[in-house]
C-alpha atoms as a PDB file:
ATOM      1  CA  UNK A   1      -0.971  -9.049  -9.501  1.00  0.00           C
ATOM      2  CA  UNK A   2       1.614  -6.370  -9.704  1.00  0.00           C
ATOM      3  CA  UNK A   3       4.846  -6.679 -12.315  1.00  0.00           C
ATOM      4  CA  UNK A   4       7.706  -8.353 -10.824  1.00  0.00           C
ATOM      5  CA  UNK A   5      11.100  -8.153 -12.759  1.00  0.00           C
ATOM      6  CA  UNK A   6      13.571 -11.365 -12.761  1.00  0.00           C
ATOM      7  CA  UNK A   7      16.047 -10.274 -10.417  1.00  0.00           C
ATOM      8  CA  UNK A   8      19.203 -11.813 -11.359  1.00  0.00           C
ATOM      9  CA  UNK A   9      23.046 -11.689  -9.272  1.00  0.00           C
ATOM     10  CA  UNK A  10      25.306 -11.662 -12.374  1.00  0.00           C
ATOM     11  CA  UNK A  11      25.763 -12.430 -16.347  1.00  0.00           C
ATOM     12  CA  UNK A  12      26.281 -16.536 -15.942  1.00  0.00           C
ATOM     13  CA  UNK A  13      23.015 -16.678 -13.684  1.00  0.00           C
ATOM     14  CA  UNK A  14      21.537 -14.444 -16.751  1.00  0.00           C
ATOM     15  CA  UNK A  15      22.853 -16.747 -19.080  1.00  0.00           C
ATOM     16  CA  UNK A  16      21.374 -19.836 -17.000  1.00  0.00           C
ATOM     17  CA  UNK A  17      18.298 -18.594 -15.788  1.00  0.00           C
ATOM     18  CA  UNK A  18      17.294 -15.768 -18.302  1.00  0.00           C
ATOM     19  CA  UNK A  19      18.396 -17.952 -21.724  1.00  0.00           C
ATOM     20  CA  UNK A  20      14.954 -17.223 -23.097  1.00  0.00           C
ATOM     21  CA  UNK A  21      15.176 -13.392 -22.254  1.00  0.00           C
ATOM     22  CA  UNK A  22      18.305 -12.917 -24.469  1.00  0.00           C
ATOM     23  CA  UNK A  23      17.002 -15.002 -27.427  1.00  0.00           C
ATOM     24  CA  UNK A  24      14.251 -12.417 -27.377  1.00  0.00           C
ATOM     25  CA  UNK A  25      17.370  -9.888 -27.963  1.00  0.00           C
ATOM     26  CA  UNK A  26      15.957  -6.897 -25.523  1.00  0.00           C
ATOM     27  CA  UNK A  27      16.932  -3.342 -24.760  1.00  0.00           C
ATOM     28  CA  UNK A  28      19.025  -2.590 -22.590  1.00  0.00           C
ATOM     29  CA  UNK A  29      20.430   0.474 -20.002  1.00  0.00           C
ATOM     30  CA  UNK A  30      23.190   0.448 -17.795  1.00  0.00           C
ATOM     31  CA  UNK A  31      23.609   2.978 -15.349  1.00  0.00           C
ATOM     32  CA  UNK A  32      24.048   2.440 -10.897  1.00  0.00           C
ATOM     33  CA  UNK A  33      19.855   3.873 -10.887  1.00  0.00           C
ATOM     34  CA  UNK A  34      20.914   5.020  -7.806  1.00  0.00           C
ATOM     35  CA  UNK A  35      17.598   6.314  -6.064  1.00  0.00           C
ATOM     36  CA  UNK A  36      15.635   5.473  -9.288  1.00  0.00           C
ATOM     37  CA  UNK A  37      15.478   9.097  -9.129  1.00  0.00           C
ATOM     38  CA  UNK A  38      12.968  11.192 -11.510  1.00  0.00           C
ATOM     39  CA  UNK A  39      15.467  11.272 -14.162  1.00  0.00           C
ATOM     40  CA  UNK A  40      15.816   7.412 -14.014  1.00  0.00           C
ATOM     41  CA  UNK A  41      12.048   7.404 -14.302  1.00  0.00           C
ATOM     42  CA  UNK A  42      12.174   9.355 -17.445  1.00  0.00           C
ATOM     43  CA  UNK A  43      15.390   6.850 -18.720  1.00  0.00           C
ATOM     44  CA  UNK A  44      13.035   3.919 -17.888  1.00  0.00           C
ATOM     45  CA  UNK A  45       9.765   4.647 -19.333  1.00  0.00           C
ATOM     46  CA  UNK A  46      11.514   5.464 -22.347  1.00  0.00           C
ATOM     47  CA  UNK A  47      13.648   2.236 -21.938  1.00  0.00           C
ATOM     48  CA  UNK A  48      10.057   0.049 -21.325  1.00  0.00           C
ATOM     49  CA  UNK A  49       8.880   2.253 -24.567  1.00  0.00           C
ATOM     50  CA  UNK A  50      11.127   1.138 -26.886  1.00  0.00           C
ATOM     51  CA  UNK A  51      11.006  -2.363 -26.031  1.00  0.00           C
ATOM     52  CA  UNK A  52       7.234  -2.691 -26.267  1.00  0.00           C
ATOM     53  CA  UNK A  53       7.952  -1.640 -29.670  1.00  0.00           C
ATOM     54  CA  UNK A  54      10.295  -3.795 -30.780  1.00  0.00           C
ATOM     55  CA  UNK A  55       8.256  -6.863 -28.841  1.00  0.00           C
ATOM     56  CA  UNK A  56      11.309  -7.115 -26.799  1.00  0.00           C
ATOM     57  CA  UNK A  57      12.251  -7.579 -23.114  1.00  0.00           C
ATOM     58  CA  UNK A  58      13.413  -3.989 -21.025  1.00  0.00           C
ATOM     59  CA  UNK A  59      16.446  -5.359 -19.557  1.00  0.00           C
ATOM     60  CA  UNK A  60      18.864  -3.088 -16.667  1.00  0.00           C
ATOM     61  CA  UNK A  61      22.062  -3.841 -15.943  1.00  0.00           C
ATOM     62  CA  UNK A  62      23.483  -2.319 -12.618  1.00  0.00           C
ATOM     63  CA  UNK A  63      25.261  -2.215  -9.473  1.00  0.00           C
ATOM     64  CA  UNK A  64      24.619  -3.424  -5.840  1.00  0.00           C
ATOM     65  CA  UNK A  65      27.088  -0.325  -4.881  1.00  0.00           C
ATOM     66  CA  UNK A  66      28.246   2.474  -7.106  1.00  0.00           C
ATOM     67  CA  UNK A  67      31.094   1.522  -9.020  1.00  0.00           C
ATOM     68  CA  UNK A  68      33.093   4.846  -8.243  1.00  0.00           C
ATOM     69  CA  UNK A  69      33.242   3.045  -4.576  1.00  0.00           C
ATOM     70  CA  UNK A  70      35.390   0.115  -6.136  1.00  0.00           C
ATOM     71  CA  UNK A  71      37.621   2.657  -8.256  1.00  0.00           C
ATOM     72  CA  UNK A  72      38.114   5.342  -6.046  1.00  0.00           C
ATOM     73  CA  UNK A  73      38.040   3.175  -2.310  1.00  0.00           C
ATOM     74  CA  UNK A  74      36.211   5.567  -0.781  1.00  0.00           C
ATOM     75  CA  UNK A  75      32.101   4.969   0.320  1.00  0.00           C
ATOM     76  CA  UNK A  76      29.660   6.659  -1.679  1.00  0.00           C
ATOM     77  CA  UNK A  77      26.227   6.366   0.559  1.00  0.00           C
ATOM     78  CA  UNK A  78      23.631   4.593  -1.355  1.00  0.00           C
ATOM     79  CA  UNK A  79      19.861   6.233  -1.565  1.00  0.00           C
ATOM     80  CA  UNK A  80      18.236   2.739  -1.371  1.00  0.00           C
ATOM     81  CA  UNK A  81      19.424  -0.905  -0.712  1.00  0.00           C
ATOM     82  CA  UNK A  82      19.777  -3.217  -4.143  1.00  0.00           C
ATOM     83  CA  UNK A  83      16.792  -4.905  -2.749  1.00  0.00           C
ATOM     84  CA  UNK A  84      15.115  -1.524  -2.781  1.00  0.00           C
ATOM     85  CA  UNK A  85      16.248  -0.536  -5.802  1.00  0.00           C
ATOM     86  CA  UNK A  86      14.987  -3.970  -7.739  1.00  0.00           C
ATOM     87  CA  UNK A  87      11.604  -3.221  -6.269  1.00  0.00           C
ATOM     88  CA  UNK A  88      11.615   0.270  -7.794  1.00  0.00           C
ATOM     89  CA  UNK A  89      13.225  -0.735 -11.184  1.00  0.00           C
ATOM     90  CA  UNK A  90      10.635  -3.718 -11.750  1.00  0.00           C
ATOM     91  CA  UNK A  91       7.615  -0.760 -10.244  1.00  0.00           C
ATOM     92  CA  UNK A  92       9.052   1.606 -13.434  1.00  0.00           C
ATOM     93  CA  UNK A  93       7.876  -1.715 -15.996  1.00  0.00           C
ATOM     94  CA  UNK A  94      11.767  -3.131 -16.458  1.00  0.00           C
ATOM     95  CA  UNK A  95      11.499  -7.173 -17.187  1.00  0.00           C
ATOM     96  CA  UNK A  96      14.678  -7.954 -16.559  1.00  0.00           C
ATOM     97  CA  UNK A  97      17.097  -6.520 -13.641  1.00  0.00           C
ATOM     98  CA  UNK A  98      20.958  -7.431 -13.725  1.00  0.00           C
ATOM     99  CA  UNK A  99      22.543  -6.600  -9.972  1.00  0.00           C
ATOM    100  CA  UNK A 100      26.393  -6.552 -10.487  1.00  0.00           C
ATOM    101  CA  UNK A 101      29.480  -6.829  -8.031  1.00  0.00           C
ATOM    102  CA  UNK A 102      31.115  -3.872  -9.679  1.00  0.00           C
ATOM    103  CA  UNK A 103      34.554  -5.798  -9.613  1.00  0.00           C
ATOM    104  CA  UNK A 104      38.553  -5.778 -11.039  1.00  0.00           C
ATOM    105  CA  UNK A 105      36.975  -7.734 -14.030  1.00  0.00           C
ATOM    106  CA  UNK A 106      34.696  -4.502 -14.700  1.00  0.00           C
ATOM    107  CA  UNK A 107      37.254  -2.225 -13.705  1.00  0.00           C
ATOM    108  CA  UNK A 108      39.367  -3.153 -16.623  1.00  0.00           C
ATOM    109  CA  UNK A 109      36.813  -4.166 -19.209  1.00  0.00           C
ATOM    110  CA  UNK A 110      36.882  -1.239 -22.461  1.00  0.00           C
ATOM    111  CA  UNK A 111      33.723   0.210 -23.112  1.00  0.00           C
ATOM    112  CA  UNK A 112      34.017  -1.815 -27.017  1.00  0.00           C
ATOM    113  CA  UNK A 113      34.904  -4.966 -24.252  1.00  0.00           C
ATOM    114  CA  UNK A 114      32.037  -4.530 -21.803  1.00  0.00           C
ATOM    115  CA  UNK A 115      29.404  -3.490 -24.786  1.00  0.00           C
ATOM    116  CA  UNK A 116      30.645  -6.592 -26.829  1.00  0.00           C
ATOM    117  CA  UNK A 117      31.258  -8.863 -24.451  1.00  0.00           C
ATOM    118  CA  UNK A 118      28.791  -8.157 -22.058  1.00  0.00           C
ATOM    119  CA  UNK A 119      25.760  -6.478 -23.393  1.00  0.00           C
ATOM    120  CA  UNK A 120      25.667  -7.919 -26.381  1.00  0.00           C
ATOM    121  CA  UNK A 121      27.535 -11.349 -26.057  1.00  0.00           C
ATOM    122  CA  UNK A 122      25.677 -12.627 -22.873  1.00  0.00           C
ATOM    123  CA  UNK A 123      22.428 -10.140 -22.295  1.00  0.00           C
ATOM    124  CA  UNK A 124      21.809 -10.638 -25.741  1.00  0.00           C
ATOM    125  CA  UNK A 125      20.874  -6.835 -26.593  1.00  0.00           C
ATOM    126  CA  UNK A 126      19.814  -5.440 -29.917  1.00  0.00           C
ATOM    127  CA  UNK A 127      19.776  -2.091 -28.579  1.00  0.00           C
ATOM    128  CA  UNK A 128      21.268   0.078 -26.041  1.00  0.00           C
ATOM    129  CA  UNK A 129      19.661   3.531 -24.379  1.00  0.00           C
ATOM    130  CA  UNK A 130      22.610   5.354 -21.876  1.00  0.00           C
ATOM    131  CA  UNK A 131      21.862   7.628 -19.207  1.00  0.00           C
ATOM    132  CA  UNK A 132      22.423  11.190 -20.537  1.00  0.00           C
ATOM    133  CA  UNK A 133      26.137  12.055 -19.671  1.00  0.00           C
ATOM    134  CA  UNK A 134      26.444   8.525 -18.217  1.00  0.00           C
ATOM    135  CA  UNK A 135      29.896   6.959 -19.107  1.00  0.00           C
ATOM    136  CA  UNK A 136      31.013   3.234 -19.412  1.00  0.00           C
ATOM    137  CA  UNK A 137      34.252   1.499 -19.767  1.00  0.00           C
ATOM    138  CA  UNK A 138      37.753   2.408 -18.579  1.00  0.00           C
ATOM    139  CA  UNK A 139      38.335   5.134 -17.467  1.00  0.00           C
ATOM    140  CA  UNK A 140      35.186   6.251 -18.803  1.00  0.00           C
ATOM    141  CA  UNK A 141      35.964   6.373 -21.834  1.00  0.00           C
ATOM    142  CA  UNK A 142      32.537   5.229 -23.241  1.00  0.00           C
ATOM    143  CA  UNK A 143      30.674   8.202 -23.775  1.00  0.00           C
ATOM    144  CA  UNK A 144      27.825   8.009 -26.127  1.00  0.00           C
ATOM    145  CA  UNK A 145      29.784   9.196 -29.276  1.00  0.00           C
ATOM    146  CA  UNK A 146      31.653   6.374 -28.328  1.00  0.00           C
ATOM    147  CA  UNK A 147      29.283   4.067 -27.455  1.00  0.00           C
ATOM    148  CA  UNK A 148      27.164   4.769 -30.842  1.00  0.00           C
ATOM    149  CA  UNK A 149      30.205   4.215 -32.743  1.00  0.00           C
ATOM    150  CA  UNK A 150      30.955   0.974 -30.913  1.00  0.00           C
ATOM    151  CA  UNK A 151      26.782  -0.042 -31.580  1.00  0.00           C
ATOM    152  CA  UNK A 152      27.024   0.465 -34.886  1.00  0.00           C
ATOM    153  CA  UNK A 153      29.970  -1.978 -35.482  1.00  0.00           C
ATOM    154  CA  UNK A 154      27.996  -4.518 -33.789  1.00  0.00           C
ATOM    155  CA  UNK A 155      24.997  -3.826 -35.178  1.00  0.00           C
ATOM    156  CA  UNK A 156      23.073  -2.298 -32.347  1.00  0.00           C
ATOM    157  CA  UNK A 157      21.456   1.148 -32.391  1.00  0.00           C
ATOM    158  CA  UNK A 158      22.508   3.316 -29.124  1.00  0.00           C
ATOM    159  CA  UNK A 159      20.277   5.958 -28.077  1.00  0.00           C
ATOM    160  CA  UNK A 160      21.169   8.599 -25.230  1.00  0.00           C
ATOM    161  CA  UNK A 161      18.521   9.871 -23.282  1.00  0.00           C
ATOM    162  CA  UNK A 162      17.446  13.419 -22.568  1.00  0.00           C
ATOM    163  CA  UNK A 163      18.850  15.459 -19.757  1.00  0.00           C
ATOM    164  CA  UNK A 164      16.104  16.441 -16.655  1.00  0.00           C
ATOM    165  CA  UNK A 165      16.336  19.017 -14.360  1.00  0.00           C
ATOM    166  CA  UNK A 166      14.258  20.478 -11.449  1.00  0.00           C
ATOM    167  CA  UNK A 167      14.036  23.842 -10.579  1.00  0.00           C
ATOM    168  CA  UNK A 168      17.192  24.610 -13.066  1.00  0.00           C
ATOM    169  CA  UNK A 169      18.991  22.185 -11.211  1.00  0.00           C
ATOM    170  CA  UNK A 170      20.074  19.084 -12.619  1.00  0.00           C
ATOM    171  CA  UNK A 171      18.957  15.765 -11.350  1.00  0.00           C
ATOM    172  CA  UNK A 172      21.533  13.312 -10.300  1.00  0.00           C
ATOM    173  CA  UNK A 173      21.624  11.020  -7.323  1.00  0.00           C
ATOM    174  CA  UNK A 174      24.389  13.436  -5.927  1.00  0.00           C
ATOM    175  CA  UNK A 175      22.249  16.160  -5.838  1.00  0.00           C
ATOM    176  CA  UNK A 176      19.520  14.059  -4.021  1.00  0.00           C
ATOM    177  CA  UNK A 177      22.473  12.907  -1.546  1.00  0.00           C
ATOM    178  CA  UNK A 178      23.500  16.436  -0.644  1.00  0.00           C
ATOM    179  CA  UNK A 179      19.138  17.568   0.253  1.00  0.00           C
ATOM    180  CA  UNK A 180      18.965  14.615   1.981  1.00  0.00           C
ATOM    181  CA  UNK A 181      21.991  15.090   3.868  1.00  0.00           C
ATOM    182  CA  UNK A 182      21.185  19.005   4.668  1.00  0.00           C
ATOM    183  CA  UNK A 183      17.472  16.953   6.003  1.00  0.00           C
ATOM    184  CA  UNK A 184      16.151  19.003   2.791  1.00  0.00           C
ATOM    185  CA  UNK A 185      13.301  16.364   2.579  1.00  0.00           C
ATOM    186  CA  UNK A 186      11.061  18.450  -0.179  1.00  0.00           C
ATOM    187  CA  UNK A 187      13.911  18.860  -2.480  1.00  0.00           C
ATOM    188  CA  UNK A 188      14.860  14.998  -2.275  1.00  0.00           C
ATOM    189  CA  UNK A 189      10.883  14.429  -3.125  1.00  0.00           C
ATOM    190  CA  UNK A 190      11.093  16.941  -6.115  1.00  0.00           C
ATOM    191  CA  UNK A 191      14.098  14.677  -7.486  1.00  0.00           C
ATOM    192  CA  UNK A 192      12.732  11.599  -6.134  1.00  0.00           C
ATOM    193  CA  UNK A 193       9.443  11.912  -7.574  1.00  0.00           C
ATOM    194  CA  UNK A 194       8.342  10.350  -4.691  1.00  0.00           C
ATOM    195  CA  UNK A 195       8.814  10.973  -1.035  1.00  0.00           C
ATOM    196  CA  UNK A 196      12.159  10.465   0.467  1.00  0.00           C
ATOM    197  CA  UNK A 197      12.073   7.143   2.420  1.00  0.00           C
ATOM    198  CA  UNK A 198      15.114   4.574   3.994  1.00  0.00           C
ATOM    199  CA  UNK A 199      14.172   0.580   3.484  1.00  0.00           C
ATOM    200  CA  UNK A 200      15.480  -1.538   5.668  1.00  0.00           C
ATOM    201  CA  UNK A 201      15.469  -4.900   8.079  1.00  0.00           C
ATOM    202  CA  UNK A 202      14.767  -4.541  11.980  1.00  0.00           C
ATOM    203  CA  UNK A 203      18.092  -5.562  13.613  1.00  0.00           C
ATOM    204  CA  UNK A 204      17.972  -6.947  17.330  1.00  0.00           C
ATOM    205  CA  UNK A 205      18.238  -3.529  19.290  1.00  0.00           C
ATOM    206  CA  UNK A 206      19.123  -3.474  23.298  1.00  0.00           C
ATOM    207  CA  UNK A 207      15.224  -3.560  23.986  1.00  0.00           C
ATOM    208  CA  UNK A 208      15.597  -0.218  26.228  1.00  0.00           C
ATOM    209  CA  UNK A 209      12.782   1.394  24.904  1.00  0.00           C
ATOM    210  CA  UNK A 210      10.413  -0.424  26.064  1.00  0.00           C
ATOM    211  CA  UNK A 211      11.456  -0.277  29.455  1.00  0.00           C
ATOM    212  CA  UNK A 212      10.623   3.607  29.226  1.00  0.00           C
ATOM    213  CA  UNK A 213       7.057   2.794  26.880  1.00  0.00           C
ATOM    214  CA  UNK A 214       8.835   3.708  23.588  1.00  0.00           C
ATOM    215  CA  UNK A 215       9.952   0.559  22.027  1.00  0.00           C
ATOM    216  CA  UNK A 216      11.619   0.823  18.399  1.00  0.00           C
ATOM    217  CA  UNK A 217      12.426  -0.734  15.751  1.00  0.00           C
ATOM    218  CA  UNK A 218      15.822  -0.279  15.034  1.00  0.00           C
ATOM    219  CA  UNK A 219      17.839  -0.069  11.311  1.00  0.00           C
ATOM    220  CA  UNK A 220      21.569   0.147  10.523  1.00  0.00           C
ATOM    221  CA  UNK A 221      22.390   2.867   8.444  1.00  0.00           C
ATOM    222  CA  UNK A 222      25.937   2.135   7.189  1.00  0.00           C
ATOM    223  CA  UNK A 223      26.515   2.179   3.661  1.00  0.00           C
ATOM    224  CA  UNK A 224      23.200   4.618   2.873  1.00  0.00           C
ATOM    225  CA  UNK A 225      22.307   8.273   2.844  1.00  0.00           C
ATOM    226  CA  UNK A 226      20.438   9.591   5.384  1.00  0.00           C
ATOM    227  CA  UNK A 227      19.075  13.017   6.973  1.00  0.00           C
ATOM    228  CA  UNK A 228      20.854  14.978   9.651  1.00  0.00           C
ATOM    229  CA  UNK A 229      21.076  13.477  13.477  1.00  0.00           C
ATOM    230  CA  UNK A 230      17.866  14.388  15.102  1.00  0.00           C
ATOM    231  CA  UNK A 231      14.393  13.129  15.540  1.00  0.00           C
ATOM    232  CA  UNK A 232      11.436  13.431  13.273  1.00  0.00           C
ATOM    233  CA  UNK A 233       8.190  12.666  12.018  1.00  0.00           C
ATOM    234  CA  UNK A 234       7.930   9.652   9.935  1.00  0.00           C
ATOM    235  CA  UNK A 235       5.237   7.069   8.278  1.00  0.00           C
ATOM    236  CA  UNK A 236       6.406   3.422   8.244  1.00  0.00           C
ATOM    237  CA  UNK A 237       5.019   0.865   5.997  1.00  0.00           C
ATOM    238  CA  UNK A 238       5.103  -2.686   7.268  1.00  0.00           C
ATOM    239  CA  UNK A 239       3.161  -5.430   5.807  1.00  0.00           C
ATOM    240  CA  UNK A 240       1.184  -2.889   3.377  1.00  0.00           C
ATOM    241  CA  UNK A 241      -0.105  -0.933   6.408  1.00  0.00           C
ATOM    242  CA  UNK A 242       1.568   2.725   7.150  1.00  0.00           C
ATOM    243  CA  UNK A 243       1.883   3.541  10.491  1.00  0.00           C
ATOM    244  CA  UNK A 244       2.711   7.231  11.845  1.00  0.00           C
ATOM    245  CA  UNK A 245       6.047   7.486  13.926  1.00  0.00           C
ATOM    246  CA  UNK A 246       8.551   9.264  15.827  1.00  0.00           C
ATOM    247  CA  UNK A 247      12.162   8.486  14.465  1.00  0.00           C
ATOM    248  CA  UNK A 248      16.009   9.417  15.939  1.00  0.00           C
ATOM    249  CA  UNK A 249      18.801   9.693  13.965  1.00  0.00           C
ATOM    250  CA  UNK A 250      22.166   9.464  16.252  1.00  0.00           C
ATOM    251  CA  UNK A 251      24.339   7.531  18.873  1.00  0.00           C
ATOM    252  CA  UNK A 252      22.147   7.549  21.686  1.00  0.00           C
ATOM    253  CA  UNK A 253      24.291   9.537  23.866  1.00  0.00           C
ATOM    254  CA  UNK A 254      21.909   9.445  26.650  1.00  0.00           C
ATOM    255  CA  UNK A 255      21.939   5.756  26.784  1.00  0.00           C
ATOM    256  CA  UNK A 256      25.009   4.906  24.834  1.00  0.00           C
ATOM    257  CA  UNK A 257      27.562   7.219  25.118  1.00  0.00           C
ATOM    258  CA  UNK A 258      30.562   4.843  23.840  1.00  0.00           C
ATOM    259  CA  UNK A 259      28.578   4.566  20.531  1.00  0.00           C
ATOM    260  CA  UNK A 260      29.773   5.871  17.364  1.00  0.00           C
ATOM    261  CA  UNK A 261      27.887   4.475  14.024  1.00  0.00           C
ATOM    262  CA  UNK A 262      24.272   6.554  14.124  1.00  0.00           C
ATOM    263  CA  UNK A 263      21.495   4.381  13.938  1.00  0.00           C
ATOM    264  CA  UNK A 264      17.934   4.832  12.371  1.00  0.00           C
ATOM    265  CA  UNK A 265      15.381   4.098  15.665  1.00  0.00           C
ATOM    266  CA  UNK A 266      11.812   4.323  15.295  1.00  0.00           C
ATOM    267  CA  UNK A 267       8.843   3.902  17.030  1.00  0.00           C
ATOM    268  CA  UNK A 268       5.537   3.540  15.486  1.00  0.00           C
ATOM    269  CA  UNK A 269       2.481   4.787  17.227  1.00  0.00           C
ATOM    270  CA  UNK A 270      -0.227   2.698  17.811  1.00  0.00           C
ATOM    271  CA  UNK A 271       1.168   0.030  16.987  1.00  0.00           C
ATOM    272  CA  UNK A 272       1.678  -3.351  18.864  1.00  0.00           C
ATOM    273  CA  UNK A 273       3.558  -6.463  17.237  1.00  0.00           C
ATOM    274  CA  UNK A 274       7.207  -7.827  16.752  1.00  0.00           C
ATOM    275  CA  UNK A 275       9.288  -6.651  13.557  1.00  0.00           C
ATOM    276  CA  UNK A 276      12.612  -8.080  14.237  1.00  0.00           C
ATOM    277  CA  UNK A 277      13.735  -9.778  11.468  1.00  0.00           C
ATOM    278  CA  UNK A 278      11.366  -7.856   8.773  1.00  0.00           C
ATOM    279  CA  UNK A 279      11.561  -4.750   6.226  1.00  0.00           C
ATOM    280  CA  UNK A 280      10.109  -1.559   6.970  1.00  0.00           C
ATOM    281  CA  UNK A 281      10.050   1.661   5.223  1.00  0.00           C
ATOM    282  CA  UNK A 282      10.355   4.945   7.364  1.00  0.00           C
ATOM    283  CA  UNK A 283       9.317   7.524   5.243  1.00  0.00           C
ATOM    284  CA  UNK A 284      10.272  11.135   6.621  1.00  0.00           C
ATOM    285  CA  UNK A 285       7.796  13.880   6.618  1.00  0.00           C
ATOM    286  CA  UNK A 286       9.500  16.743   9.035  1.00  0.00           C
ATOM    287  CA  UNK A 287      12.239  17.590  11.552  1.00  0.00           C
ATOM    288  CA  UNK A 288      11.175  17.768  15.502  1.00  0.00           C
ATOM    289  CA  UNK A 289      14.626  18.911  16.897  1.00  0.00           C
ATOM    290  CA  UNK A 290      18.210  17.749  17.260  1.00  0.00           C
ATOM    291  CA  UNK A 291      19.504  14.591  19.025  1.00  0.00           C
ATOM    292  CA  UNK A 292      20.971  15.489  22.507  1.00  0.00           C
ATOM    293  CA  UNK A 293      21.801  13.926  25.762  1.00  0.00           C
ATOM    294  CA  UNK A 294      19.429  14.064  28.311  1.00  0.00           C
ATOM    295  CA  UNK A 295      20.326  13.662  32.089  1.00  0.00           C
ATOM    296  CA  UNK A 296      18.734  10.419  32.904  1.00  0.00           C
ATOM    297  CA  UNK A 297      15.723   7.859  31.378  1.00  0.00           C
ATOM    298  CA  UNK A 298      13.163   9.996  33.135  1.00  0.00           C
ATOM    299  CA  UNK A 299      14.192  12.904  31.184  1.00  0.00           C
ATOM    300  CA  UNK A 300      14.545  11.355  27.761  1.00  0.00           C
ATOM    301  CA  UNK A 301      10.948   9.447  28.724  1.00  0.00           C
ATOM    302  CA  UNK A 302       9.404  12.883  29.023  1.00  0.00           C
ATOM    303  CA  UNK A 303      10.938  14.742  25.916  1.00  0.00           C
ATOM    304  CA  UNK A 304       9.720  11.472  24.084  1.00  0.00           C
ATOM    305  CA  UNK A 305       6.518  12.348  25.220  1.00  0.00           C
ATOM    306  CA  UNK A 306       6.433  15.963  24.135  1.00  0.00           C
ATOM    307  CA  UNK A 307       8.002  14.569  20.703  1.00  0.00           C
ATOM    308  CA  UNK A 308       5.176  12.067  19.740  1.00  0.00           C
ATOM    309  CA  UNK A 309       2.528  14.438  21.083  1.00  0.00           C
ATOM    310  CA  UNK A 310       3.952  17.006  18.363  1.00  0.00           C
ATOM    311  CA  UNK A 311       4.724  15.069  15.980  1.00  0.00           C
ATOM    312  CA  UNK A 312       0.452  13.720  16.160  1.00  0.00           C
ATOM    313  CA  UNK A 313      -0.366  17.174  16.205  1.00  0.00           C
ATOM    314  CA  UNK A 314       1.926  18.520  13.386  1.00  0.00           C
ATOM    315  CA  UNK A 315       0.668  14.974  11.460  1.00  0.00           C
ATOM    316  CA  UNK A 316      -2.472  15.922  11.685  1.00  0.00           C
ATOM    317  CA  UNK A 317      -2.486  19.540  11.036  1.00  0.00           C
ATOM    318  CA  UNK A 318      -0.314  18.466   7.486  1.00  0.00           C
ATOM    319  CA  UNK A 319      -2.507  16.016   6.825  1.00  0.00           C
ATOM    320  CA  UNK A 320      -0.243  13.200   6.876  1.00  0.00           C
ATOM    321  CA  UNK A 321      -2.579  10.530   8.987  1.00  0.00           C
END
């Protein structure tokens, strides 16, 4: 049976649910793991490392949404859901996940505050390892000089971990934001470590795809990253099975021209079933064209065509089937 962190919505459900974990004093890192990017990887395994050592849980403590959204009101598009990121956290060998509401209370917590009061006082930790260049407190005020300084008054060691790059270019979950958002999908998997994928829920769509024999499952995309507007060849994963697809990234100007929000539509070939209501990941392999407005049903019906008859062929030839 695969590891499964504890996945818990704050300190006081820590403190409730996860008593046991803090008597065992664990390690801890704090960071918004946004992406759980290569560089997180590296943080974590080292994280898991030092914990098996000391015969200790690996506790994380982080953010549904990137605090800078909170101090800066402005929307900062996530590279995976906080469901999505859990999953990937407990995959990387973590015991213990912490999601925060990055709140006022946070805002104004000192990095001696949030380390004493928080790290130590209710997770319990004997140890903290920080993101390299990663900054906590006020202001950001907590850098790791800091934060070792602060440790060693409370008698926990701080350790900072090493700084990654790819290609000379340093990994951050900016970085991976701006590939993604120029569709540069090989980049993103270099950084990623993995290939670039959205997770999400099927929302209740208008059903006019199947009237033209391309029905889709459709996902909101506000509050995440995502590629360029266009179509393009994807693999979804439902229920453990992967499933090769065609997937548009737009308004639907053809058949929605009032609409403004873009929405993630896919439709999986050969595939027959109802996913309303469940979570799907569309992985994306390549880019087929750019969204436009056809003149009628009949037209878009026939480009769809062309597009999942490429995107088999281009599948195949890649060896992505």
């Amino acid at each position: 049976m695969p590891h499964r962190a504890h996945v818990y919505g704050s300190f006081e459900q820590f403190q409730r649910e996860g008593a046991r974990l803090a008597e065992l004093r664990p390690v801890v890192s704090v960071g918004s793991f946004d992406g759980v990017h290569l560089g997180h990887q590296y943080l974590l395994a080292e994280l898991v490392e030092w914990a098996r050592r000391e015969h200790a849980p690996a506790v994380v403590v982080t953010f549904r949404r990137h605090p800078r959204e909170y101090m800066l009101n402005i929307e900062i598009p996530s590279l995976n859901t906080a469901e999505h990121k859990a999953r990937l956290l407990s995959k990387a060998g973590v015991d213990a996940v912490v999601m925060l509401d990055f709140d006022e209370n946070l805002r104004t917590k000192t990095a001696e505050q949030f380390v004493r009061d928080c790290i130590v006082g209710q997770v319990g930790a004997r140890a903290m390892l920080v993101g390299f260049n990663n900054r906590i407190g006020k202001d950001g005020e907590g850098t790791f000089e800091v934060l070792r300084e602060i440790g060693s008054g409370l008698g926990i060691q701080v350790r900072e971990g090493e700084r990654i790059e790819v290609s000379g270019e340093a990994m951050s979950s900016s970085a991976i934001r701006k590939h993604i958002a120029n569709g540069d999908f090989l980049w993103a998997r270099k950084m990623l470590g993995r290939a670039y994928s959205i997770v999400g829920t099927v929302i209740e769509g208008d059903k006019r795809g199947r009237t033209i024999g391309f029905p889709t499952a459709n996902i909101a995309l506000k509050g995440l990253a995502y590629p360029p507007q266009g179509v393009y060849g994807v693999r979804v994963k439902s229920d453990g099975t992967w499933y090769l697809g065609a997937a548009n990234i737009g308004t639907r100007p053809t058949v929605d021209p009032s609409r403004r929000e873009p929405l993630l539509e896919v439709h999986l070939l050969d595939f027959n079933g109802d996913l309303y209501g469940k979570e799907i990941e569309v992985e994306f392999l390549f880019h087929v064209r750019n969204e436009q407005k056809f003149s009628g049903l009949e037209a878009l019906k026939n480009q769809l065509a062309r597009d999942v008859a490429e995107i088999r062929q281009r599948a195949q030839a890649e060896e992505y089937e």
